[in-house]
Structure formats: structure tokens, C-alpha cells
Protein backbone atom coordinates (compact mmCIF):
# COMPACT_ATOMS: atom_id res chain seq x y z
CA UNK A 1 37.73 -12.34 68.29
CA UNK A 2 40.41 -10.58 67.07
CA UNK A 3 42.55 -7.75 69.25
CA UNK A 4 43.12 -3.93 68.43
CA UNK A 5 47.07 -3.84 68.25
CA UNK A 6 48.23 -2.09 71.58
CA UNK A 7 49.41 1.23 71.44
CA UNK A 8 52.89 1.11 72.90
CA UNK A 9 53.85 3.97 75.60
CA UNK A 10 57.68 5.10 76.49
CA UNK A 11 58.62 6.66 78.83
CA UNK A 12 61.76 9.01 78.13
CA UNK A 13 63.32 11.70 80.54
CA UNK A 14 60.73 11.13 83.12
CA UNK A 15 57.91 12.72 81.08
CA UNK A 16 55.36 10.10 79.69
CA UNK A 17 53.84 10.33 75.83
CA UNK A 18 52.16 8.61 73.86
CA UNK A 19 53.84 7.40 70.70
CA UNK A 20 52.17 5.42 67.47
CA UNK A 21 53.77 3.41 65.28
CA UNK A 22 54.78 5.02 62.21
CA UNK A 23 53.69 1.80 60.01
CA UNK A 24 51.70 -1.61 61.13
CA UNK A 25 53.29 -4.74 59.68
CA UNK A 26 51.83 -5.50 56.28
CA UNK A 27 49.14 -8.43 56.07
CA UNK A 28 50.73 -11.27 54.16
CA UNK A 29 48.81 -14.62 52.38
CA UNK A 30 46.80 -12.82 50.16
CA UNK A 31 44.89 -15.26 48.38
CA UNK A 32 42.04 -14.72 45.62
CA UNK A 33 39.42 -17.37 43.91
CA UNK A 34 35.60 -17.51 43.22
CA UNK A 35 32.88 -17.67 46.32
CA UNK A 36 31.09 -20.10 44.84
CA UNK A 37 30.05 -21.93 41.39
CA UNK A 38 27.89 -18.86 40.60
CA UNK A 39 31.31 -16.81 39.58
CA UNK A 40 29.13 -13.41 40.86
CA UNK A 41 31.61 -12.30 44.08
CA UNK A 42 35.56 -13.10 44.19
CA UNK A 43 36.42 -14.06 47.91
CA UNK A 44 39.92 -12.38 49.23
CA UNK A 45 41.58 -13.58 52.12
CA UNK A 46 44.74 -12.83 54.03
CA UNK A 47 46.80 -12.64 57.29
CA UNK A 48 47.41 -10.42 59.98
CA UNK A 49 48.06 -9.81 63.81
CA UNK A 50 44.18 -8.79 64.08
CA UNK A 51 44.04 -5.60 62.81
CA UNK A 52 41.60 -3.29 60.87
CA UNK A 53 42.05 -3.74 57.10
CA UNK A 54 41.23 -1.37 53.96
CA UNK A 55 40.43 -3.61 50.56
CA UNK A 56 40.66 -1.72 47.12
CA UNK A 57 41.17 -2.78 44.01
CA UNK A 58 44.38 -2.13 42.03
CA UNK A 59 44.45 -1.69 38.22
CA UNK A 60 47.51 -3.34 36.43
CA UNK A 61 47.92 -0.74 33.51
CA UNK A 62 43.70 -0.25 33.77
CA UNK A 63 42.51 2.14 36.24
CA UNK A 64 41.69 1.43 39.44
CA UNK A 65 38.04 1.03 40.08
CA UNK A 66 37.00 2.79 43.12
CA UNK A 67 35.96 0.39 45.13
CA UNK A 68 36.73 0.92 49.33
CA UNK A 69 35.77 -1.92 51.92
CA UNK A 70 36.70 -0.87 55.22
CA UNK A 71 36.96 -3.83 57.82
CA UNK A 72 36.99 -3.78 61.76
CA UNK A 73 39.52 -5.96 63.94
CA UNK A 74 36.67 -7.81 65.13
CA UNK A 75 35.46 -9.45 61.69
CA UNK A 76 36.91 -12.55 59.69
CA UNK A 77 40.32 -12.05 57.59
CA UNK A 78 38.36 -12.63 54.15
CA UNK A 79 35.75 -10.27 52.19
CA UNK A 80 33.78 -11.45 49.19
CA UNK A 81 33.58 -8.48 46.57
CA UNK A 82 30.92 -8.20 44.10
CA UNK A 83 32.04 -9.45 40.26
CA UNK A 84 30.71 -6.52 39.05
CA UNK A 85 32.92 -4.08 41.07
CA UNK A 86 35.60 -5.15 38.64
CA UNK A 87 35.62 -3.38 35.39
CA UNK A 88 35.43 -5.64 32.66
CA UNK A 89 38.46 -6.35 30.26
CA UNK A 90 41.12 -5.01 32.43
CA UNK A 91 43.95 -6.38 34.75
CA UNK A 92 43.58 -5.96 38.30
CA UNK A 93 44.70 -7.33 42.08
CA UNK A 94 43.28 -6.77 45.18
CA UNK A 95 44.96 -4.65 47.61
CA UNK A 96 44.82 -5.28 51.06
CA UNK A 97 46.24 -2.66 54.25
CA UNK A 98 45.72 -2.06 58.06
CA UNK A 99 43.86 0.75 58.40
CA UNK A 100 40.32 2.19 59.27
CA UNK A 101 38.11 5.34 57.52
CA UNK A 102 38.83 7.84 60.32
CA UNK A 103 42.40 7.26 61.54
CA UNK A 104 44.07 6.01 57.69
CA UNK A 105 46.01 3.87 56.50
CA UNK A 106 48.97 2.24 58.61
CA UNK A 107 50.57 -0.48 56.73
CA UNK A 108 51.78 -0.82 53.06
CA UNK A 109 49.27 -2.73 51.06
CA UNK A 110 49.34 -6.41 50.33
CA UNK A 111 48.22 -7.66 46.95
CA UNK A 112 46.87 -10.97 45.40
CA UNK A 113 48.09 -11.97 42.12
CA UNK A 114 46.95 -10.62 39.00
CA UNK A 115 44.36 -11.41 36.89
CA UNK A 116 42.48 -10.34 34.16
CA UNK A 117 38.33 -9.47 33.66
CA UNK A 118 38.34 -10.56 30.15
CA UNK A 119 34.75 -10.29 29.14
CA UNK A 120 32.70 -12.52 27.11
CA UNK A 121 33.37 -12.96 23.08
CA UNK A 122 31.34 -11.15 21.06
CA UNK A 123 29.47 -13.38 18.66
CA UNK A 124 29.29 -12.35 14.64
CA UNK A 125 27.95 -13.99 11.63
CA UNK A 126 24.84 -15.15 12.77
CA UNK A 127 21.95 -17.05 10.61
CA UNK A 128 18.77 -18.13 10.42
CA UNK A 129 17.54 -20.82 8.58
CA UNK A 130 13.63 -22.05 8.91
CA UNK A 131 12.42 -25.39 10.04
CA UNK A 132 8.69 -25.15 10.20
CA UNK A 133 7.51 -22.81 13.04
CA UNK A 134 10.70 -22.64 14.00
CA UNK A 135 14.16 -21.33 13.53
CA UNK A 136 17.84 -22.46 13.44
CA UNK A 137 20.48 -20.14 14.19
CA UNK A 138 24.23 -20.80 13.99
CA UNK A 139 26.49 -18.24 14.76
CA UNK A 140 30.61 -17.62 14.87
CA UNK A 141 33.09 -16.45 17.67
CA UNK A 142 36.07 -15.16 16.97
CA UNK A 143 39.22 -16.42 18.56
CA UNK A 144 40.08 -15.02 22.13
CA UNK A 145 42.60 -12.22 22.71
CA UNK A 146 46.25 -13.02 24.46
CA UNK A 147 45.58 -13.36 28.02
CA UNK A 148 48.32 -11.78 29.88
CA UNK A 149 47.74 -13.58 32.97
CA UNK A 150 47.44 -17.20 32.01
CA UNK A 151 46.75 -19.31 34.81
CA UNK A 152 45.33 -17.09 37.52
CA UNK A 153 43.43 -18.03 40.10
CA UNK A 154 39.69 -16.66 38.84
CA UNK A 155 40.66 -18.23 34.88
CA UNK A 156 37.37 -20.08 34.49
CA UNK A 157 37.80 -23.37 31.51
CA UNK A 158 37.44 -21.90 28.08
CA UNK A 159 34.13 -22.80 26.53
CA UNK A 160 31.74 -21.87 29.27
CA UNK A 161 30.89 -18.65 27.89
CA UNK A 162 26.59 -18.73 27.67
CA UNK A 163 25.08 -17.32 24.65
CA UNK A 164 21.09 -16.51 26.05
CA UNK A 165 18.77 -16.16 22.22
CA UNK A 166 16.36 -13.02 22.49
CA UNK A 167 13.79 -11.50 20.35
CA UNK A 168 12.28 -8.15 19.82
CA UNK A 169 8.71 -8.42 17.99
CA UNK A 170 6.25 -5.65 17.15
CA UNK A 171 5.40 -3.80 20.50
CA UNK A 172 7.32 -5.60 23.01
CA UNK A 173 10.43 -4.84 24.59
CA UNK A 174 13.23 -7.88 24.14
CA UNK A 175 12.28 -10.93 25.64
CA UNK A 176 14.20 -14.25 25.98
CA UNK A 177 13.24 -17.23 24.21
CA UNK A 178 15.25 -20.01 24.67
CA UNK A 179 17.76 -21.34 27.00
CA UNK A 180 21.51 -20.28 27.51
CA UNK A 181 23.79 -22.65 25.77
CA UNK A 182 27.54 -22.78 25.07
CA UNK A 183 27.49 -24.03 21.70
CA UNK A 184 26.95 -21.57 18.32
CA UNK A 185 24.03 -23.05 17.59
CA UNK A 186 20.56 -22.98 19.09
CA UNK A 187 16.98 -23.76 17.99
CA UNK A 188 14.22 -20.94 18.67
CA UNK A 189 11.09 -22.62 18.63
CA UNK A 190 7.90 -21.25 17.19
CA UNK A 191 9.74 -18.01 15.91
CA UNK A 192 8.10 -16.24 12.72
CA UNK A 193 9.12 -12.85 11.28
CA UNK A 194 8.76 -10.22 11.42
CA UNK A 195 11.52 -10.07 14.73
CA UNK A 196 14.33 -8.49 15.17
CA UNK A 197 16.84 -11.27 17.22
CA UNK A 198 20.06 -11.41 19.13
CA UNK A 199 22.80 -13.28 21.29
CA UNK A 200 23.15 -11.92 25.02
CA UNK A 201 27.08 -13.48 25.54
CA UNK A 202 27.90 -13.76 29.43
CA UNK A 203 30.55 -14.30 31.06
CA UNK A 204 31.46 -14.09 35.04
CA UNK A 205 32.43 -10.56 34.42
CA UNK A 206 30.24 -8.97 31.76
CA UNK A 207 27.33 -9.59 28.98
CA UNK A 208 27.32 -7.88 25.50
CA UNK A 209 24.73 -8.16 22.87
CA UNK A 210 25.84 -10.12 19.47
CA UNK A 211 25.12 -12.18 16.52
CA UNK A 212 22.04 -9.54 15.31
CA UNK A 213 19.43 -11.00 13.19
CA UNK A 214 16.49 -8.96 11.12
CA UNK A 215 13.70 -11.55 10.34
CA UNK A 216 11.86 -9.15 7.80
CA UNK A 217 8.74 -10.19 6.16
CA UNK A 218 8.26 -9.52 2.37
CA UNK A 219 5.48 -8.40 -0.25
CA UNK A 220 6.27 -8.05 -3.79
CA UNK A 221 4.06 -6.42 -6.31
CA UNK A 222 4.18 -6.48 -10.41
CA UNK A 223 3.21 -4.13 -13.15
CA UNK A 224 3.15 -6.18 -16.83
CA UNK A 225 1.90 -3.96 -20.22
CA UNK A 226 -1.51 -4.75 -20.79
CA UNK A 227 -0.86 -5.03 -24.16
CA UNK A 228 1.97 -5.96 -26.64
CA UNK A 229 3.25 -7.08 -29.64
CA UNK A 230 4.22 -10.19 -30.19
CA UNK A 231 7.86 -10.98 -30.43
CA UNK A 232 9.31 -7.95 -28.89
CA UNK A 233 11.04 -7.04 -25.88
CA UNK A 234 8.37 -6.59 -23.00
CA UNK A 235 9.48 -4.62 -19.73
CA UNK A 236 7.97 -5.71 -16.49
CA UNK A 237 8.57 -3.85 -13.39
CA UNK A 238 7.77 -4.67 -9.75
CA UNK A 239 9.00 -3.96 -6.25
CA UNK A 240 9.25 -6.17 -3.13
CA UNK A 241 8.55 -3.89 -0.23
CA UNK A 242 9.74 -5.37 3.28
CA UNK A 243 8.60 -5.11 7.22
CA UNK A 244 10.97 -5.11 10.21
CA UNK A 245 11.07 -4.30 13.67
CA UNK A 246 13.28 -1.46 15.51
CA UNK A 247 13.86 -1.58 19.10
CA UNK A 248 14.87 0.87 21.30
CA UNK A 249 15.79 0.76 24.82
CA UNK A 250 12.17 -0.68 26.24
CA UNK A 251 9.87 -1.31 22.81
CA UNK A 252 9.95 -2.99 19.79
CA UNK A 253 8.16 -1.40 16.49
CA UNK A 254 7.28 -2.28 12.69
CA UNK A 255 8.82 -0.07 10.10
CA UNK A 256 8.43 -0.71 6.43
CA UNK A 257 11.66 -1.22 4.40
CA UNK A 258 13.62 -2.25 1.41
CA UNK A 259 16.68 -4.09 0.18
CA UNK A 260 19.14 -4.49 -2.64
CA UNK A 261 20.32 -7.41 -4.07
CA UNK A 262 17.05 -9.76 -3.02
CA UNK A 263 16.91 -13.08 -6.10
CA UNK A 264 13.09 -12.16 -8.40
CA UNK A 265 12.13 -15.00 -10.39
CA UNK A 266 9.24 -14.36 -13.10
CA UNK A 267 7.00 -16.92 -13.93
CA UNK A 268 4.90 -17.26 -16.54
CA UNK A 269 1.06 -19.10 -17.00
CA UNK A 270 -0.38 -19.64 -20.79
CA UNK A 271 -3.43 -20.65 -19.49
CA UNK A 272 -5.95 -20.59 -16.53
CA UNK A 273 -5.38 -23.40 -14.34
CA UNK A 274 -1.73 -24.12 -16.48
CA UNK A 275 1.47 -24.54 -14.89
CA UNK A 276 3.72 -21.64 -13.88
CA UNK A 277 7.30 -22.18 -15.57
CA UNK A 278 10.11 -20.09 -15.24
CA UNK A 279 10.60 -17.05 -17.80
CA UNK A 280 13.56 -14.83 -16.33
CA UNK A 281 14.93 -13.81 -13.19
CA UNK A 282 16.53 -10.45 -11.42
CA UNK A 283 17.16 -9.03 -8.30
CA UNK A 284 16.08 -6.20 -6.42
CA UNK A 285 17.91 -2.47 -6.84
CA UNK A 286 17.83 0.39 -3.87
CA UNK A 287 14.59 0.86 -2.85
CA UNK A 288 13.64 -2.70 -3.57
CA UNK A 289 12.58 -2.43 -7.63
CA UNK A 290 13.57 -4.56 -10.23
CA UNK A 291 12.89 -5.02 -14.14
CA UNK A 292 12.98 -7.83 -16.29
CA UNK A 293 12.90 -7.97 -20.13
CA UNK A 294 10.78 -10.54 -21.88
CA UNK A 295 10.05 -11.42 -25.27
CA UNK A 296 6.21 -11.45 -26.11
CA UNK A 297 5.37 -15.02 -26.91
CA UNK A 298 1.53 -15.17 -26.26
CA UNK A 299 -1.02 -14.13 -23.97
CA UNK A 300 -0.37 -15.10 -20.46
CA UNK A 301 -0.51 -14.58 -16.87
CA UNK A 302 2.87 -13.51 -15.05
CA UNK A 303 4.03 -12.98 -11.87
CA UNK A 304 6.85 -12.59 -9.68
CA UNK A 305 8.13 -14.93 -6.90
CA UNK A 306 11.19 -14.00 -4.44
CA UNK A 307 12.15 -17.08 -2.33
CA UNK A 308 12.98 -17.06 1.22
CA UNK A 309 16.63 -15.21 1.39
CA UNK A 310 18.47 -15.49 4.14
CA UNK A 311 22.05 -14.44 4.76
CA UNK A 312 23.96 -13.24 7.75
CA UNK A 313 21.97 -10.72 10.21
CA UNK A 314 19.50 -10.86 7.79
CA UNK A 315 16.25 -12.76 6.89
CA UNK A 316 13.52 -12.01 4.11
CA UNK A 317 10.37 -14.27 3.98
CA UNK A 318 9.59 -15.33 0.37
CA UNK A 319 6.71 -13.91 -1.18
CA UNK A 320 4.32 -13.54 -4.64
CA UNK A 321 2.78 -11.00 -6.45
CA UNK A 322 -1.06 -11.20 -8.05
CA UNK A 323 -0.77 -13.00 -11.22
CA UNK A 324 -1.23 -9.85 -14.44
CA UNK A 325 -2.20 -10.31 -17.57
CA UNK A 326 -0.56 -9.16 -20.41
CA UNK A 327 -2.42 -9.90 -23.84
CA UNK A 328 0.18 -9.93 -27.36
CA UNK A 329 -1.06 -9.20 -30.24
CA UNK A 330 0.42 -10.01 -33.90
CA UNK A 331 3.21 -8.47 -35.06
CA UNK A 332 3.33 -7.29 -38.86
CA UNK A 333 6.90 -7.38 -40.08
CA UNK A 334 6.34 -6.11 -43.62
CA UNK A 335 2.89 -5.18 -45.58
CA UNK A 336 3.55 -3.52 -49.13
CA UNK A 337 3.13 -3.54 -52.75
CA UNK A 338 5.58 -5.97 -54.90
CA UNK A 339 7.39 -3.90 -57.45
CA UNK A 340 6.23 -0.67 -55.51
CA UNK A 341 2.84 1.12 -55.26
CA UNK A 342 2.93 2.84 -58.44
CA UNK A 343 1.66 0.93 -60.84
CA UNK A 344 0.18 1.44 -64.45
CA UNK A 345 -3.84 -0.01 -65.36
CA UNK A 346 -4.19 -3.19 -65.80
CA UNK A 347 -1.08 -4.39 -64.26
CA UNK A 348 -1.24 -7.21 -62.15
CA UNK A 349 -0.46 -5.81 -58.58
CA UNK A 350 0.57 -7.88 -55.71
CA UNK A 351 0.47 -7.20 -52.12
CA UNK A 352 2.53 -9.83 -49.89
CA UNK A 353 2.47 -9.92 -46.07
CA UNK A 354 4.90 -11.11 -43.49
CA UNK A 355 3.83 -11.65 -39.60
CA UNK A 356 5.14 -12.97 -36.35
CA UNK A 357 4.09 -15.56 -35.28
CA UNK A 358 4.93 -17.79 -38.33
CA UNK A 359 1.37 -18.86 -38.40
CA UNK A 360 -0.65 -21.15 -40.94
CA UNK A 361 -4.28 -19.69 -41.47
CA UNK A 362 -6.29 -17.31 -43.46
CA UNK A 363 -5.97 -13.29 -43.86
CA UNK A 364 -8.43 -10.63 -45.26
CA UNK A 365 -7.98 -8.40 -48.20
CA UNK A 366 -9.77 -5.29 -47.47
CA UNK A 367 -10.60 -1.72 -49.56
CA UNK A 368 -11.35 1.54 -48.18
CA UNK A 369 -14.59 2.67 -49.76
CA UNK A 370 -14.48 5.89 -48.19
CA UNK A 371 -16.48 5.49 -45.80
CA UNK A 372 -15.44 2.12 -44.27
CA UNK A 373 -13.33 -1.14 -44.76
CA UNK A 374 -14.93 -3.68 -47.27
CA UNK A 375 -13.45 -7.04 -46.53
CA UNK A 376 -12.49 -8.50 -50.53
CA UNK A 377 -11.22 -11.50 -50.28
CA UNK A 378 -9.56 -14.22 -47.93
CA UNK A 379 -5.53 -15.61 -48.40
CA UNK A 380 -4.09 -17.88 -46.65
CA UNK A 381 -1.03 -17.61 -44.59
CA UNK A 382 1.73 -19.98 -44.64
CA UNK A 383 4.50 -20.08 -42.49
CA UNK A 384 3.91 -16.65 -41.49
CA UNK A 385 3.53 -14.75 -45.26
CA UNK A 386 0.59 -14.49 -47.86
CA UNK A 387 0.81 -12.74 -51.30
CA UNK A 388 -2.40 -11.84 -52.93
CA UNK A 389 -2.56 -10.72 -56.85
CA UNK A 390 -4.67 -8.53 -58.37
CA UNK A 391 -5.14 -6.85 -61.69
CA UNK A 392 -5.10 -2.62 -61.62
CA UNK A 393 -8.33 -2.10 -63.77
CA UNK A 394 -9.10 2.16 -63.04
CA UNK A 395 -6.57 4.96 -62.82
CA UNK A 396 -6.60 6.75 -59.47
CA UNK A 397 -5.59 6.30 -55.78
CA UNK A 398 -6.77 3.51 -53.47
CA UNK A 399 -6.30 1.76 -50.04
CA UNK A 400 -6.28 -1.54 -49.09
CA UNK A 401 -4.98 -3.46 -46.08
CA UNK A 402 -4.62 -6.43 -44.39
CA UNK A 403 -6.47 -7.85 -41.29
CA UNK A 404 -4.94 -10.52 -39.65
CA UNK A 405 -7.56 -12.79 -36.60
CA UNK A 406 -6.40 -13.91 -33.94
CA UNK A 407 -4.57 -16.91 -33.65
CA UNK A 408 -3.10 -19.38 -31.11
CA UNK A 409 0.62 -19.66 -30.89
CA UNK A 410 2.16 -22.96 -28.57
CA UNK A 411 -0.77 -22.70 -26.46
CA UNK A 412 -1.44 -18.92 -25.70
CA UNK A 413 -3.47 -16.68 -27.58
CA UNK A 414 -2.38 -13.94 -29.89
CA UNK A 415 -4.40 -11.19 -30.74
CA UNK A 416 -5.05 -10.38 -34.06
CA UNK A 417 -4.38 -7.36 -35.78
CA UNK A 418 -4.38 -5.07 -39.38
CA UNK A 419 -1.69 -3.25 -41.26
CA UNK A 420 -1.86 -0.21 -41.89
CA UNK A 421 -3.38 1.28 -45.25
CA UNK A 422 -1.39 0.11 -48.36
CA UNK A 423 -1.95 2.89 -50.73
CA UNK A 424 -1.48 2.33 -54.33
CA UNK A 425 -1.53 4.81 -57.71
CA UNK A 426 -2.91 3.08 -60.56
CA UNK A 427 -1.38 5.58 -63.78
């Protein structure tokens, strides 16, 4: 048990008062270190002749928290204060003085030796990469600042920062959903977006949140020309359309977005059951469209694939569109009269035909008699052109044309087509 300091009495010119001393010695051995392997109270410890004590805490160049522990004679020369009375990333010591709440201070005040509350390093760059049902994440953390107290008595050893994984999904508040670990690298297991995840980094002084990850889900969607002509630039459009989660203080929600810059491959299919190859590739502009340019080869089926992306903070699952059908149909590069369309009777007139593809099979001669086409005769193609000669036998105007089947062209079917009317003047 520890004694009140007696009040000393003097006796001067034979009347007796009562004097105080104007200042208590100050307590001395301040000493400083953790309570205990849990890093959550700092224990402070001193000496003195048994007296009252006041313990605050003194900011070196950071403000002073204001924290006040007021101590009676009676109790133990050592207090443990709370780790979280000490603002984090600051310099402080802990003062210590005689005194009590009612009659002051009394002493000067004792301190320990500085230190710092350094807080934990925030961790950046994280990613995701997909194993099955579950999810790799690595992560990065920066180098520490200077630590103007190297050495002091509550420096824990560098590395045993704990990074604690959590995950906001659709409706939920955060949750956590692995363990802590000191490495930048943990496993989530059975993780599947859409999520929204992050690092809790603690320390003995502080947490902060880190290393943010949007696992977004993805649906893409395609828009082909139902018809075109064969040989010519085709545009197909699409958009991929993606679904995250937003989480505010208590509860997580789905929100529909979009995103730049996301790799579209377009495949193509010649036939029902056929294998999908390759036919171009893009990526996605603001508000998640993209085009691509094709040349018309052939009826087939197309559609467009974006693969799994996943960079840092963010994650896209890879998705498909319906397969479309876009049918081609021949194209007719020239149709006309040799030597012109004015031609003089009984000349031998000769209309020639070129056509994409450069096909090998037979084409119609037809004549407009007014009323409808009257197929003539049949020429064959070759190569892609066919000349048919005819002799001019009655003045006036007339119409012919050209009708073309359909053909097949490496596999995929090309509509066929006609030209349009060939008029000729027979003088």
C-alpha cells in the first residue's frame, strides 16, 4: 500500500500554518512496451514516493490525443492504455505527473520514449485469377515510410502486418471469407462473381481497407445483316453489358454496367454442327459496344465471344452471344452489252457477265415479254464470267437479264441472284 505524501507544517513566529509544497518530485523510470502478444493495450510503468499520478498522452509534432487516467496513491505504479487511444500514424510518449482530478497537478511530467503509431500499409494492385470455384488473388504493398523512431520499444518485426480477404455479394453486407495472412497472396475458395472484394490490412494500431477487386459478370449480345452481298464489307455490331455489386456502409447490391477496352473475338460457323473458327476481333468502346468489319464469304452463323478479362481491381467473366445468321448472296460485278446497247438488225449482240464468287456453273438468259421474265436459254459460267451471243433480228427496244442460282462457295451457301434489266436498241 502506498502512502499519501505528508503535508509538512512550520511553525514561524509562533503562529502555526499550513504550507504545501509548491511542486512534488517528478516520477522517474518511465518505461513503455506491449501488455501482452495481442498488441491491443501498451502497459506504462514508472517510479515514485507513492503518490497520485495523472497519465496523458503527449504528441511529438501530432496532437495530443485527449486521453486522462487519473490514479490514486493506493494503486500499482503501471496502467495499461487501450491501443486505440493512440491516434494512428503519429508520434507520441506517455506523460506521467503527481497529481489527482480535484486538487491538480503537482509535479512536472515524466515521459517514456517516443514512438511512432505507424499504421498498417495499404495494399494496391490487386488480382484475381480463377481456379475452378475458386479464386487467386495476389496483391502489392508499397514500401514503408521513414520511421522516425527506429528502435522503440512498441516497434513490432516488419512483416506481421495481416491482410483479412472480404467480399460484398448481392444483398449482404461485407463478410469475411478467408483467413488473415501476411503474405500478398491468398486463395478465396468457392468465390464466383458477381462480388465486389477487398483486403482489411491490420496492424496493432489501425485497419484500412485495400487491394479493391470488382468480380463483374458479363453478357454480350450481336446484331449481323440478315442479308448481304457477297464479297463486301459486312458491319456487325454487338455490346457486352456487365453486372456488379455496390456496397454501402451495411448492404451489398447488383447494378448493371459497362466497360471500355474489354478483347471481342468473332467467330464464324459455315455450317450447322461445323466448327467455329476465328474471323476478326475488337474490343469494347464506352458503353460497352463494339463493331467489326467482315468480308461476306458465304452464308454462315456468327457470333461473338469475350474471354474471361481480368486486370487489376477488376474482373469480367467471359461470355457468348446467340449464334445469327447472316445469308450472302451473289455479287454481280458487271452485266452489259459488248460494243454497247445500241446496236443495228441483225448484228450479232453479246451480253457477257462477271460475278463474285468466281464460280463454275450455269446462268439463265432471260426476256421481258411485258408481262413477265421468259427464261431463253442457259450459259455456263466459268471462273466467274459467261458471254452469250445473239443475233439482233427486229428493230425496237428490249430487255433481257441475267439470273444467276445459288451456288456453294468453300462450303457455305451463296444465294443466288439477277442483274438488273439489260436494255438494248436494235436500229
Amino acid at each position: 500500500m502506498r502512502k499519501v505524501p505528508a503535508v509538512a507544517f512550520a511553525l514561524l513566529l509562533g503562529a502555526s500554518t499550513l504550507t504545501a509544497c509548491s511542486s512534488d518530485p517528478v516520477p522517474t523510470g518511465v518505461t513503455i512496451g506491449w501488455a501482452d502478444n495481442t498488441h491491443q493495450a501498451v502497459q506504462v510503468s514508472w517510479k515514485d514516493s507513492d503518490a497520485p499520478n495523472r497519465i496523458t498522452i503527449q504528441g511529438v509534432v501530432s496532437t495530443s490525443p485527449s486521453y486522462v487516467k487519473y490514479l490514486a496513491a493506493s494503486e500499482p505504479n503501471t496502467w495499461a492504455i487501450p491501443a486505440s487511444a493512440f491516434p494512428p500514424d503519429g508520434n507520441y510518449k506517455v506523460a506521467v505527473e503527481i497529481g489527482t482530478s480535484i486538487g491538480g497537478v503537482t509535479s512536472k511530467a515524466a515521459l517514456s520514449p517516443m514512438f511512432d503509431t505507424d499504421g498498417p500499409l495499404r495494399p494496391t494492385d490487386a488480382v484475381a485469377t480463377p481456379t475452378g470455384n475458386d479464386v487467386v488473388v495476389t496483391w502489392k504493398v508499397p514500401p514503408p515510410e521513414p520511421d522516425f523512431s527506429p528502435g522503440d520499444p512498441l516497434d513490432v518485426p516488419r512483416g506481421s502486418q495481416l491482410y483479412v480477404p472480404v467480399v460484398g455479394t448481392a444483398g449482404q453486407p461485407f463478410r469475411v471469407v478467408g483467413p488473415g495472412t501476411t503474405t500478398t497472396r491468398q486463395v478465396v475458395k468457392n468465390l464466383r462473381p458477381p462480388y465486389y472484394f477487398q483486403l482489411r490490412a491490420t496492424n496493432e494500431w489501425t485497419s484500412l481497407t485495400g487491394g479493391e477487386i470488382l468480380g463483374r459478370t458479363s453478357s454480350t449480345s450481336l446484331a449481323v445483316p440478315t442479308l448481304w452481298t457477297f464479297g463486301l464489307s459486312m458491319p456487325i455490331r454487338g455490346r457486352t453489358v456487365q453486372q456488379e455489386i455496390s456496397c454501402a456502409e451495411s448492404l451489398c447490391a447488383a447494378r448493371r454496367t459497362s466497360s471500355a477496352g474489354l478483347p471481342v473475338v468473332l467467330l464464324g460457323q459455315s455450317k450447322a454442327g461445323g466448327p467455329w473458327v476465328q474471323v476478326g476481333r475488337s474490343v469494347t468502346q464506352l458503353g460497352g459496344y463494339f463493331d467489326v468489319r467482315v468480308n461476306a464469304s458465304g452464308t454462315r452463323n456468327f457470333r461473338a465471344y469475350v474471354p474471361l478479362t481480368s486486370r487489376v481491381g477488376n474482373l469480367s467473366t467471359a461470355s457468348s452471344s446467340k449464334p445469327a445468321l447472316s445469308r450472302s448472296k451473289i455479287q454481280i460485278a458487271s452485266a452489259l452489252y459488248s460494243g454497247g446497247n445500241v446496236r443495228n438488225r441483225n448484228d450479232v449482240v453479246t451480253a457477257v457477265l462477271a460475278v463474285r464468287p468466281n464460280m463454275n456453273q450455269q446462268a439463265i438468259f432471260q426476256f421481258w415479254n411485258g408481262k413477265a421474265w421468259v427464261s431463253i436459254k442457259q450459259t455456263p459460267i466459268k471462273n466467274g464470267r459467261a458471254a452469250l451471243a445473239f443475233r439482233a433480228t427486229r428493230p425496237g427496244m428490249f430487255a433481257y437479264r441475267f439470273l444467276v442460282p445459288n451456288t456453294q462457295y468453300l462450303g457455305m451457301a451463296v444465294y443466288g441472284t439477277a442483274t438488273g434489266s439489260l436494255v438494248l436498241r436494235v436500229r
